[in-house]
Protein backbone atom coordinates (compact mmCIF):
# COMPACT_ATOMS: atom_id res chain seq x y z
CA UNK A 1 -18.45 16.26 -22.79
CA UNK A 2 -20.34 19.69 -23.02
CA UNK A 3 -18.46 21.26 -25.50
CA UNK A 4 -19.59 22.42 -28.76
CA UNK A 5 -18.95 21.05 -32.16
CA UNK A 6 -16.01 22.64 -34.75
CA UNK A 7 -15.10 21.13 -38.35
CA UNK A 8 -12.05 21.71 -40.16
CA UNK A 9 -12.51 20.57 -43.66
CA UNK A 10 -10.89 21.02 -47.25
CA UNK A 11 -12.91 21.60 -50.57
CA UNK A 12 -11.52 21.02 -54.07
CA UNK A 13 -12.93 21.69 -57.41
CA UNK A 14 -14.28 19.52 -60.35
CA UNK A 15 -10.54 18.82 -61.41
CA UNK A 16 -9.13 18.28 -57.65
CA UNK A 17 -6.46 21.07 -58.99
CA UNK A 18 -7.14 23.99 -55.95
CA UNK A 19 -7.43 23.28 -52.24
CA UNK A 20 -9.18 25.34 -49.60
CA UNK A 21 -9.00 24.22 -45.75
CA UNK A 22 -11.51 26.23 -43.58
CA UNK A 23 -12.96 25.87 -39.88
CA UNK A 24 -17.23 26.14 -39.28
CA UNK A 25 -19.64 25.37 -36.48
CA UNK A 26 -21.87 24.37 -38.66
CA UNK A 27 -20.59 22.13 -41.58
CA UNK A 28 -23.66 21.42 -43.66
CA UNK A 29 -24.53 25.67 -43.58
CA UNK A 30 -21.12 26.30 -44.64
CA UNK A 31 -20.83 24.23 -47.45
CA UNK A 32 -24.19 25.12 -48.55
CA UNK A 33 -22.70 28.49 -48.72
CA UNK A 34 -20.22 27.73 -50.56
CA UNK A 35 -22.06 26.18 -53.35
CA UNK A 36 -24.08 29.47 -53.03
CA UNK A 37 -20.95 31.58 -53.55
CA UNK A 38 -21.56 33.09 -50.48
CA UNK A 39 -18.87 34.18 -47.83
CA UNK A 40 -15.76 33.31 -49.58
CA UNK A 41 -14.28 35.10 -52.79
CA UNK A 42 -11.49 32.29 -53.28
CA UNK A 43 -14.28 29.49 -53.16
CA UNK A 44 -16.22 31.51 -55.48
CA UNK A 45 -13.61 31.96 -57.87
CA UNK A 46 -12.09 28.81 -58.04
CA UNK A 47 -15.69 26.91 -58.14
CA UNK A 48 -14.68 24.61 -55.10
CA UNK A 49 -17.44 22.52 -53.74
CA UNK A 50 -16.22 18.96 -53.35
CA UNK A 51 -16.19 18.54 -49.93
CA UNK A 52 -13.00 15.81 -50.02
CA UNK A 53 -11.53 16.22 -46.31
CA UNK A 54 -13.13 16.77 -42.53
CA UNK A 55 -12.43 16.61 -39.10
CA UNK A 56 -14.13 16.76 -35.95
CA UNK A 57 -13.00 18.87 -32.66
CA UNK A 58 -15.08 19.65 -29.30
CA UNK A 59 -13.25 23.55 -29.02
CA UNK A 60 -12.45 26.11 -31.06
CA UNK A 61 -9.26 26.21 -29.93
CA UNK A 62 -8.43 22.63 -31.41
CA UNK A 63 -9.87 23.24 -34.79
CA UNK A 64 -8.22 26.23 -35.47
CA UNK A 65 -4.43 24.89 -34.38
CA UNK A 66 -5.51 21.79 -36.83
CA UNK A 67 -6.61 24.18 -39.68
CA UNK A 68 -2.96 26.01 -39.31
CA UNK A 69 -1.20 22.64 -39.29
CA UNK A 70 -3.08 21.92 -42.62
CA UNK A 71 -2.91 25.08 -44.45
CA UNK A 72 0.85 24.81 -43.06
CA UNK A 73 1.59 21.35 -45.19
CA UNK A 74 2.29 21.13 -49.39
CA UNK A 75 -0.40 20.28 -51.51
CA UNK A 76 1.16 16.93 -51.74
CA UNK A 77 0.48 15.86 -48.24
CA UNK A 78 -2.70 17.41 -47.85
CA UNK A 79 -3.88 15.09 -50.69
CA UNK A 80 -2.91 12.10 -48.83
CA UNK A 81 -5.99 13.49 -46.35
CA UNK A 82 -8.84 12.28 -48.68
């Protein structure tokens, strides 16, 4: 397949108490980022860096719809992800 590679993942903090679901091209960069406090304000604030949740996609497209579905569920099912 010649398509590129997409990640939808969800980050929680120390306490597992806030979620954040976001879409990359480049996993590993982003969450460095994120530990750096760089690019996100609500990642910042809330100190999330546990990577707990990811998925795989070939197009944008994909990833994004998935990331909507997610961010469209409760907190409840989104825990049953990890």
């Amino acid at each position: 397949m010649n398509g590129h590679n997409y990640y939808v993942y969800i980050l929680t903090n120390e306490n597992n108490t806030v979620l954040y679901t976001g879409v990359t091209r480049d996993l590993i960069r982003r969450l460095d980022e994120h530990k750096k406090g760089v690019g996100s304000r609500f990642t910042k604030k809330y100190n999330l860096h546990k990577l707990v949740y990811f998925e795989h996609f070939y197009r944008i497209e994909t990833a994004i719809d998935r990331e909507k579905q997610i961010k469209a569920g409760s907190k409840a099912k989104k825990s049953c992800l990890d």
